[in-house]
Structure formats: C-alpha cells, structure tokens
Protein backbone atom coordinates (compact mmCIF):
# COMPACT_ATOMS: atom_id res chain seq x y z
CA UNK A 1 151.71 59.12 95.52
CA UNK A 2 148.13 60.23 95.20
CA UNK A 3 145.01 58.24 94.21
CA UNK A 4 142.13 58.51 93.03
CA UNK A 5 139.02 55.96 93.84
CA UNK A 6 135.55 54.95 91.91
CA UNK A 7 133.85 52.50 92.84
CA UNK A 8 131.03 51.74 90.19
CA UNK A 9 127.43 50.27 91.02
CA UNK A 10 125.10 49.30 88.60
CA UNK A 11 123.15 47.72 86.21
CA UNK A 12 125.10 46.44 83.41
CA UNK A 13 122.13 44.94 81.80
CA UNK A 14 119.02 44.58 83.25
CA UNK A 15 116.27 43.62 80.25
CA UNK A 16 113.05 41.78 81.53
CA UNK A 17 113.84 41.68 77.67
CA UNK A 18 110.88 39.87 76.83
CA UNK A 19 110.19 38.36 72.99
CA UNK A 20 107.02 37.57 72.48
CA UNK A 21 106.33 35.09 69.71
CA UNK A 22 103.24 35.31 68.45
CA UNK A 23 101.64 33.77 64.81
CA UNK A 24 103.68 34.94 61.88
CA UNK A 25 101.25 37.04 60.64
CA UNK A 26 101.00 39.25 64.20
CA UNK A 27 104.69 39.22 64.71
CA UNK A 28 105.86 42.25 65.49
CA UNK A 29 110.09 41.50 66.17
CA UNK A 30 111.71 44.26 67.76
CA UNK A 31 115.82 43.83 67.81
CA UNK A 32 118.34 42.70 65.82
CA UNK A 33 117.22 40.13 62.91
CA UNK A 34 118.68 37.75 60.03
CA UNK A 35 117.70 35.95 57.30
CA UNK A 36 117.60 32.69 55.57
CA UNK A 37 117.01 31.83 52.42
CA UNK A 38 117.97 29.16 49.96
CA UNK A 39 117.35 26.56 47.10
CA UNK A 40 116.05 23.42 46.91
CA UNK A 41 116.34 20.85 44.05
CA UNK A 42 116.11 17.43 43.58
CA UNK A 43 118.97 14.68 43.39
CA UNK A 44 120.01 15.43 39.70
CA UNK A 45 120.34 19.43 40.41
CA UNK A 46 116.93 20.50 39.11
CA UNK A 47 114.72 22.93 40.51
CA UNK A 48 112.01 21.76 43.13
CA UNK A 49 108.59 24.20 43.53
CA UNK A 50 106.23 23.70 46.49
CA UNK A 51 108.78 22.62 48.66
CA UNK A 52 107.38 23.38 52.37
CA UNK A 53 109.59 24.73 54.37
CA UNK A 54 109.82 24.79 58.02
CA UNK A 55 112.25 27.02 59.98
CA UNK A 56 111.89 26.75 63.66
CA UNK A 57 114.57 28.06 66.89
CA UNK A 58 115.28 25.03 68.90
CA UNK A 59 115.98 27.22 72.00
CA UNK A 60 112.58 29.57 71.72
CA UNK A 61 110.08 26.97 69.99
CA UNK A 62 109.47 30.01 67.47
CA UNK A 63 108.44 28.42 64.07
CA UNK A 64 108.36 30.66 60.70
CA UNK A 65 107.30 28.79 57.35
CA UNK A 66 107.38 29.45 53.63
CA UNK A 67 106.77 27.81 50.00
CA UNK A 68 109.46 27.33 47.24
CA UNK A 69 108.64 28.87 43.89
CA UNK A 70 109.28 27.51 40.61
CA UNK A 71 112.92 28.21 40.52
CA UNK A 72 113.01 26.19 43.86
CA UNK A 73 113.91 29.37 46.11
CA UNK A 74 112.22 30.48 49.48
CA UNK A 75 113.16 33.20 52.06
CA UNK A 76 111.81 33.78 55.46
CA UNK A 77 112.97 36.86 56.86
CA UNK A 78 112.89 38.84 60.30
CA UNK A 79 114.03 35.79 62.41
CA UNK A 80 115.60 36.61 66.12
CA UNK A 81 120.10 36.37 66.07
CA UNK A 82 120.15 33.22 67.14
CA UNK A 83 122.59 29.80 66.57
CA UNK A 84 120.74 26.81 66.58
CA UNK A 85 117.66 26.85 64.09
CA UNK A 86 116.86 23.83 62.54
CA UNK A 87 115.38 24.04 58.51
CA UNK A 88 113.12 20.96 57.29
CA UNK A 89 111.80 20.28 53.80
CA UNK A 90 109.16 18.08 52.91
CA UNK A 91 107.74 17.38 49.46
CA UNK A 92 105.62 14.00 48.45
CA UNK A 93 107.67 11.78 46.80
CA UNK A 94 110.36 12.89 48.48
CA UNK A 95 112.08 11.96 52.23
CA UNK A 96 111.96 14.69 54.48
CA UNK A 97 115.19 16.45 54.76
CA UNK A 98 116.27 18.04 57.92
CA UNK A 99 119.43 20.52 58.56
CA UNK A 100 120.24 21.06 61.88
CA UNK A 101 122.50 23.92 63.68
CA UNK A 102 121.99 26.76 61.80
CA UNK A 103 122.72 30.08 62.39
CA UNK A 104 121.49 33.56 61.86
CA UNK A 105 123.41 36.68 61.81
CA UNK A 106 122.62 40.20 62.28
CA UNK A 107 122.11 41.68 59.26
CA UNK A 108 123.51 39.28 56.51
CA UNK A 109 121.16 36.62 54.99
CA UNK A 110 122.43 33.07 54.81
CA UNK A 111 121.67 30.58 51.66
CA UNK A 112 120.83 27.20 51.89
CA UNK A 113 121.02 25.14 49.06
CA UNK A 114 120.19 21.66 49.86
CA UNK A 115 118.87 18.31 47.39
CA UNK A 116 116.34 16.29 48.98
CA UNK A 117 116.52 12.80 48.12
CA UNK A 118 113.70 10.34 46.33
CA UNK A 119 111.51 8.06 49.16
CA UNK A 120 108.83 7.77 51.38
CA UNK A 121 107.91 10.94 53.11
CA UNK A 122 107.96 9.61 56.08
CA UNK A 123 111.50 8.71 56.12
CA UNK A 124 113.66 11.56 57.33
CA UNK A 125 117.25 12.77 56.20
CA UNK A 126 119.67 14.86 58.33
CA UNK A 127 121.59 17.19 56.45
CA UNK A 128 125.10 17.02 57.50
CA UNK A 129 127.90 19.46 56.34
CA UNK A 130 128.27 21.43 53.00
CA UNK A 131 125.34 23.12 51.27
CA UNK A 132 125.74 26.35 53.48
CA UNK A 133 126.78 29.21 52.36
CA UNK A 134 129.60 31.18 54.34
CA UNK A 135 129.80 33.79 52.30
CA UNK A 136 126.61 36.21 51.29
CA UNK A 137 126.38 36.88 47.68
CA UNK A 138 123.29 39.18 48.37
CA UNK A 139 125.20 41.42 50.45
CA UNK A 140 129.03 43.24 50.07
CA UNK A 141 129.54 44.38 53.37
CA UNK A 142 132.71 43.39 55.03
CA UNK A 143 132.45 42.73 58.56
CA UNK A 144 133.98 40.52 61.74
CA UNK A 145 132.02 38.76 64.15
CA UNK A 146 132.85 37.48 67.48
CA UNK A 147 131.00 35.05 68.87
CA UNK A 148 129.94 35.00 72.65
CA UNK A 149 133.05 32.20 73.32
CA UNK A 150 134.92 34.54 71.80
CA UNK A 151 134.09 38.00 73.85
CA UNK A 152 134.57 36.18 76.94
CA UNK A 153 137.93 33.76 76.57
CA UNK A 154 139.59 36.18 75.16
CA UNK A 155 141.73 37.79 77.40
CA UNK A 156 141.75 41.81 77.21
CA UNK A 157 143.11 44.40 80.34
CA UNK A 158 139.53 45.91 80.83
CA UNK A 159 136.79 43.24 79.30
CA UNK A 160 135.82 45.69 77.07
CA UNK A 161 134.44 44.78 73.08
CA UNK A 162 136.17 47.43 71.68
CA UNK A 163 139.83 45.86 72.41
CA UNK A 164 138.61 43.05 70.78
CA UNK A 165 138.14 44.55 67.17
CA UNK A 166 140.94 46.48 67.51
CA UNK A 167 143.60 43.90 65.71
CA UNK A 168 141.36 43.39 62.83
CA UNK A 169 142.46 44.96 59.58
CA UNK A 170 141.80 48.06 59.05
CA UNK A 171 141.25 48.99 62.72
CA UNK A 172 143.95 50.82 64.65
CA UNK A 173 144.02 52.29 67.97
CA UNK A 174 146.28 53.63 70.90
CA UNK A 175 147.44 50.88 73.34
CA UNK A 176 144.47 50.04 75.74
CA UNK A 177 145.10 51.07 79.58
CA UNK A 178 146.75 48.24 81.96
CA UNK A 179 143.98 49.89 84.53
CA UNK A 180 141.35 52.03 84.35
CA UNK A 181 138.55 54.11 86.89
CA UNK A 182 136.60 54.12 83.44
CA UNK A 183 134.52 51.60 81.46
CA UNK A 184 138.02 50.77 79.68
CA UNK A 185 136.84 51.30 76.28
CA UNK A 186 138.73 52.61 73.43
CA UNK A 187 137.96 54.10 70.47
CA UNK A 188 139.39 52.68 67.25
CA UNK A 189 140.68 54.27 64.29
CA UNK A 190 138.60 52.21 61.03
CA UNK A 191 140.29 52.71 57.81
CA UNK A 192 142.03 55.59 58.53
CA UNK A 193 139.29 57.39 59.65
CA UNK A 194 138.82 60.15 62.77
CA UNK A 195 137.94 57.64 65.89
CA UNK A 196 134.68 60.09 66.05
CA UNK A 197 133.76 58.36 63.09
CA UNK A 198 132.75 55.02 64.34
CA UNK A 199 129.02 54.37 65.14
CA UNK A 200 127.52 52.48 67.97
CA UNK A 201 124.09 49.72 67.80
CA UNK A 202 123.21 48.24 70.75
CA UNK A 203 120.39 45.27 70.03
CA UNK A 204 119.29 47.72 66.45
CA UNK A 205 119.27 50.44 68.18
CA UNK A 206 121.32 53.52 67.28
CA UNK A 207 123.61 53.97 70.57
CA UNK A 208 126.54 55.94 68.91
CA UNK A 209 125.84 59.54 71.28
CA UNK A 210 124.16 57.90 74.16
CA UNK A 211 126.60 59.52 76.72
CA UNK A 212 128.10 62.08 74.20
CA UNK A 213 127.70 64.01 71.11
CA UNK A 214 130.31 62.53 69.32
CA UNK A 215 131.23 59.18 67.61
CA UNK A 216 134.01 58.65 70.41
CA UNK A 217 133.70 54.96 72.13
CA UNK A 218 135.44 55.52 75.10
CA UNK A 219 132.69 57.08 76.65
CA UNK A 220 129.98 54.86 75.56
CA UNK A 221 128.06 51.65 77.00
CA UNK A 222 130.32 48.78 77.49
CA UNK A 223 128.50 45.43 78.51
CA UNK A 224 129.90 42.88 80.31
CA UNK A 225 130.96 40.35 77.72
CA UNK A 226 128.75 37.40 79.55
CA UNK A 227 125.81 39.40 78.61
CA UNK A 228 126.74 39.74 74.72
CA UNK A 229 125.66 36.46 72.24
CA UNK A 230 127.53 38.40 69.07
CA UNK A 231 130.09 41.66 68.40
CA UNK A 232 129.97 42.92 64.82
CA UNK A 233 132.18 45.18 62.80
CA UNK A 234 131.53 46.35 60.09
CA UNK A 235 134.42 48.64 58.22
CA UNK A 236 132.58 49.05 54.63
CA UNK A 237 130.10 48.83 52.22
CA UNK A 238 127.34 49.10 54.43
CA UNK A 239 123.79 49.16 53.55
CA UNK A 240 121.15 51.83 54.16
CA UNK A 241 119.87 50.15 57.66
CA UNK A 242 123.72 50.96 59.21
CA UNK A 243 125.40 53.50 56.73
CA UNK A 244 125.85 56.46 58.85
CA UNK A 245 129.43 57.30 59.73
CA UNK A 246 132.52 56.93 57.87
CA UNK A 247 134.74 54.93 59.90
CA UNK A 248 133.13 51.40 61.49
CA UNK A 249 129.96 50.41 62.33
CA UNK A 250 129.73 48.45 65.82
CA UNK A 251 126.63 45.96 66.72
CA UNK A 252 126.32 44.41 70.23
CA UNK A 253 123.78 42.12 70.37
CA UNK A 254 122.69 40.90 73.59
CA UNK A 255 121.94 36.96 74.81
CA UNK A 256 118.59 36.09 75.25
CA UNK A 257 116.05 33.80 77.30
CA UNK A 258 115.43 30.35 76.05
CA UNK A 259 113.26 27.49 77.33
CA UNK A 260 116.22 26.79 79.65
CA UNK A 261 117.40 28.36 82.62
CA UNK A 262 120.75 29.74 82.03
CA UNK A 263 123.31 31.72 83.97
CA UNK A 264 126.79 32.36 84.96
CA UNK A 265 128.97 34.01 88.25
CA UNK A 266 132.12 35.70 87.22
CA UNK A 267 134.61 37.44 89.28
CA UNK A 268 137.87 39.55 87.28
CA UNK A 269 140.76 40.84 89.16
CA UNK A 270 143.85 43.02 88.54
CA UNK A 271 145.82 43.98 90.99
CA UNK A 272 149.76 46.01 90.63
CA UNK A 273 151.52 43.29 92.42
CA UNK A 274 150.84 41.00 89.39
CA UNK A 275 152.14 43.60 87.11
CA UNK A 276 155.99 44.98 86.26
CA UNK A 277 157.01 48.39 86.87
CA UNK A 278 157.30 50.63 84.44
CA UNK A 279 160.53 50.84 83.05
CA UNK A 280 161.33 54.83 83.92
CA UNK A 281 159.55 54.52 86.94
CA UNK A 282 162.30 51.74 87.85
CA UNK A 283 164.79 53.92 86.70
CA UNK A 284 164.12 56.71 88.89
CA UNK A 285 163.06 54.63 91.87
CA UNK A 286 159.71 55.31 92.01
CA UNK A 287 157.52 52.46 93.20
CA UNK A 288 154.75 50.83 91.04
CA UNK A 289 151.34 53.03 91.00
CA UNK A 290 148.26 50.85 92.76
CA UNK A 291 146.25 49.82 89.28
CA UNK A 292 143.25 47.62 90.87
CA UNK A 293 140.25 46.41 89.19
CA UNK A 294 137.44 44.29 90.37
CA UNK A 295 134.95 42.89 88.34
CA UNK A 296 132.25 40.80 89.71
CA UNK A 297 128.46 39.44 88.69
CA UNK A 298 125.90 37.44 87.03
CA UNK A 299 123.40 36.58 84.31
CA UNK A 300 120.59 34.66 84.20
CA UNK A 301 118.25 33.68 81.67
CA UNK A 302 115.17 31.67 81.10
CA UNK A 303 111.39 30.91 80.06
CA UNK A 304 108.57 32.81 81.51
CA UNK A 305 105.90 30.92 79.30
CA UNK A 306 107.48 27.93 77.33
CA UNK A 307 107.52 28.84 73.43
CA UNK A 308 106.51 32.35 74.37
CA UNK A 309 107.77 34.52 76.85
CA UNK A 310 111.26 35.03 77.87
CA UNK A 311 113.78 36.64 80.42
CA UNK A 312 117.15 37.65 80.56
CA UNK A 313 118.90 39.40 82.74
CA UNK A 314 122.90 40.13 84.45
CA UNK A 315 123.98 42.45 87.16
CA UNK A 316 127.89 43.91 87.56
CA UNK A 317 129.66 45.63 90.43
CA UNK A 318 133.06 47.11 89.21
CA UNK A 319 135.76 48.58 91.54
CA UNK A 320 138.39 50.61 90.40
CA UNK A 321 141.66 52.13 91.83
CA UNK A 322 144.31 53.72 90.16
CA UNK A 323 147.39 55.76 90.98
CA UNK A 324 149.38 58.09 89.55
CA UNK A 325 152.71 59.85 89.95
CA UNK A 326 152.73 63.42 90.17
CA UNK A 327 155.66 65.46 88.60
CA UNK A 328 157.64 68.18 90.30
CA UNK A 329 155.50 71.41 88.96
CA UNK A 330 152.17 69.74 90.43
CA UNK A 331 153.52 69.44 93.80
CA UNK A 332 154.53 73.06 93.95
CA UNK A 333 152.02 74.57 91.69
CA UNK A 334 148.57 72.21 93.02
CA UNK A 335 148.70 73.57 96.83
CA UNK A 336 149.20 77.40 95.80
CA UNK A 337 146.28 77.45 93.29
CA UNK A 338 143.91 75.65 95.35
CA UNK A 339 144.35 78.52 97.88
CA UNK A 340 143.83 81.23 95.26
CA UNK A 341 140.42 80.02 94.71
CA UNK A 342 137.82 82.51 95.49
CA UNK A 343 134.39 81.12 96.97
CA UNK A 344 133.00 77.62 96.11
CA UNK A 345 135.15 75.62 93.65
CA UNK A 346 133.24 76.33 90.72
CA UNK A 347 134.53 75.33 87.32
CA UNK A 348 134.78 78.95 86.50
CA UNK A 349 136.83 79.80 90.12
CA UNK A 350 139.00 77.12 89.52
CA UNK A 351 140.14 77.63 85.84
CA UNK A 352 140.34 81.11 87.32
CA UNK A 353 142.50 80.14 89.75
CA UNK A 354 145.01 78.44 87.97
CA UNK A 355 145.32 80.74 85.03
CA UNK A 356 146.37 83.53 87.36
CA UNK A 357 149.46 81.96 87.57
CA UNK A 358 149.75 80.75 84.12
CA UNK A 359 148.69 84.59 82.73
C-alpha cells in the first residue's frame, strides 16, 4: 500500500482584528453588520414619538442611539454581528423599559415592537419574551444560520462549514471524505445549480476565488469552527450587497474580542482503527487504508482598551495521512513511465512520459 503524507502548519486565523469604537458620528465599521429597528407604543397600542432609544453591546460597551418619529418607529443601523445587545426606552411619563439579549444578524434587520408601560421614569421594566420579530418582513431572502454552538458540536468527518449546510433544503452534495490530506471542504450543489455557482464572504468580504478562479469550495478557506461566531446560507432572493452567483451565497463571520478574556484548546483525532473496512476491500482481503487526521489549537480573545479596542486571535496545526490502494495497471504501468521520463520531472516530461504509452 502506498501513502501519501501532509502535514499542514499554519495560521488558521490570526486577526489582531481590532474594532475600534469610536462616537457614532466618526464610526467607521468595517465587517459584517445588522440592524435593528422597531416600534414603540404605549399600553393601549398607540403610537409613541420621541421615544429615546438606547442600543448598547453588553460584551464591547459600544452604545448607538436614536429618536422615534411620529409613527413611533426608530432604526439604528451598522451595528457589529453580535448576540447580546441590550435596547432601553425611556420617555417621561413613562417607566423605562429595558429588553435584554438581543441579537443581530448579518445582513437581515430585526423589529422590535415593544409597549412601555405608564409610571415614574425612574422605575425600570425588563422586557421578557414576545415582541421580537423572528421573521424579517423588510427582507425576502431565505437563508440558514448556524450558530457558533452549532459549528462546533456538531459532529462532521473533517470540521469543515460546508458539511454543515449541506442537509439543508435545497443543498446537495457528494458524500464528504471519511479522511482527507485537504482542508475537507466540499462544494455543494444549491438549487440545482453547478457547485461553481456558490459564492464565498468571509467577515463582508468577497472570498469566493481566493485560491481559485472558480466558485468551487473545496479549494477555498476553511476556518476552524472555534474561530467562527455565525455560518450563513443563503439559497435565494438575495439583495444587491450578496447577489452575485446563482447557486448559494456563504457568510463566515468570525468571533470577536470582548471586555473578557476568552479562549479555548481543542484537539480532533481520526484514526483507521476506529473505522470499518470498506466493504470490497473486505471482500478481496485487502487491509483497511491508514486515514489519520489530527487537529489541534487555540483561540483567544480579549480587551486591549476596555469599551474600545479589541483582540482576537486562534492558531491550528493539522496533520494528515491517508492511504490508498493501488490497482493492478498502476503497479505495472507507474515504474515503466517513471523511467521513460526524459530530464527533470517537469509537468510537460511527465505527461510526456506517460502518453507514450497511452499513444
């Protein structure tokens, strides 16, 4: 049996990723970015104006305000991906209303539509349950998200986001490899499309012919899934900021610092002696092809400036060996063309080579 070794060393991610958050009116957000918006009325369902709103990450400190108008509506746009904003209303006459864990997606606004209730300013109101939204009525696009639980319980044979998305509907694909000298990705077939078809954003940023010049995802990046916060697919209707291919539309979007240090050590193993043989191989006695993997690293995350500055960072060392088993024309035909090659072993001397004794 031959095989064939890679051993892989790099940087998976390495961002010194840093946001800075400056006054709303200097912000300049690079990256992926959501928005709220919403409606506010009073206790009998009518409209409230002049409403202040207060939006503000929990995790970064970064705080974005805005107004209602006289149909009781307000929007603040451009906020960071992120899961656990917290929205506060205050109005005079009114308690101050306060609706934690909120999330923002990539991409798709969320409404809030919230009463406050009649008191003393002062007093304060948590907003439990109900009143969001889960489904956008200001966009059409269907999509499915995974969240970063998700991309990492979720057991695949190479830790790769593309296996993930691949039992959705509307998304078909070949069977993924048990083992793999590659990044392990695949590249999905999205409503019935060519799997060149399918484009690629990594944090907003067009990534679909970063190693290639086609749609193809097999070749492409492929983060470790403890450096990813959120996977998106999107398989139609798209708007103009993602609309470029006709198959799927794929968005990683990375994790970020917060005013917490944050991390995690992982180690992933796969090894043939875990594994059945392959039911011809059995057949004809042939014993099971090594199929290792090793996966091993870190991230780690934090504040560089509380409120302000931020870091984020992992590192991944994959090992790969895989086998194969030759056939009976390879072992006769391999050793008589390598010694009809002519000079170095050149592409060109090679192909050469063998097609002298295919003519």
């Amino acid at each position: 049996m031959n095989r064939n070794k890679s051993a892989t060393l790099g940087l998976l991610v390495l961002f010194l990723g840093v946001s800075l958050m400056l006054p709303a009116s200097t912000t300049a957000q690079s990256g992926p970015t959501g928005t709220l918006t919403g409606v506010v009325q009073d206790p009998q369902g009518g409209a409230l104006p002049g409403v202040a709103v207060t939006v503000r990450n929990v995790d970064t400190g970064l705080v974005r305000t805005a107004t209602t108008d006289d149909q009781g509506q307000w929007t603040v746009p451009v906020l960071p991906v992120g899961r656990n904003y917290e929205v506060s209303y205050e109005l005079a006459g009114f308690k101050k209303s306060v609706r934690p864990s909120v999330e923002v997606e990539a991409s798709v606004p969320r409404s809030l539509d919230d009463k406050l209730e009649i008191g003393d300013i002062g007093a304060s109101v948590t907003i439990e349950g109900g009143g969001q939204s889960l489904v956008s009525p200001e966009t059409s696009t269907t999509f499915r998200q995974l969240s970063a639980e998700e991309i990492v319980q979720v057991p695949t044979s190479t830790r790769s986001f593309t296996h993930l998305l691949s039992a959705e509907a509307g998304v078909s694909s070949e069977l993924p490899p048990v083992s793999t000298n590659g990044n392990g990705n695949i590249s999905p077939s999205v409503n019935g499309t060519r799997t060149t078809s399918t484009s690629l954003f990594f944090n907003g940023v067009d990534a679909t012919n970063i190693t290639n010049n086609e749609g193809s995802l097999n070749d492409n990046i492929s983060p470790a899934p403890e450096t990813l916060s959120e996977v998106k697919l999107q398989t139609s209707l798209y708007d103009a900021s993602t609309g470029r291919s006709g198959g799927g539309n794929f968005q990683l979007i990375t994790k970020s610092g917060t005013n917490t240090f944050n991390g995690s050590v992982y180690y992933f193993l796969q090894n043939e002696r875990f594994n059945a043989n392959d039911f011809f191989f059995n057949k004809d006695g042939i014993e099971k092809p090594r199929a290792r993997r090793n996966e091993g690293g870190f991230t780690i995350g934090g504040p560089i400036v509380k409120d302000k500055t931020f870091f984020f960072g992992g590192y991944q060392r994959t090992t790969a060996t895989t086998g194969f088993v030759p056939t009976a024309s390879s072992q006769t035909t391999l050793p008589v063309a390598l010694g009809l090659i002519s000079g170095p072993r050149t592409a060109d001397n090679i192909v050469a080579a063998f097609s002298s004794l295919n003519p």
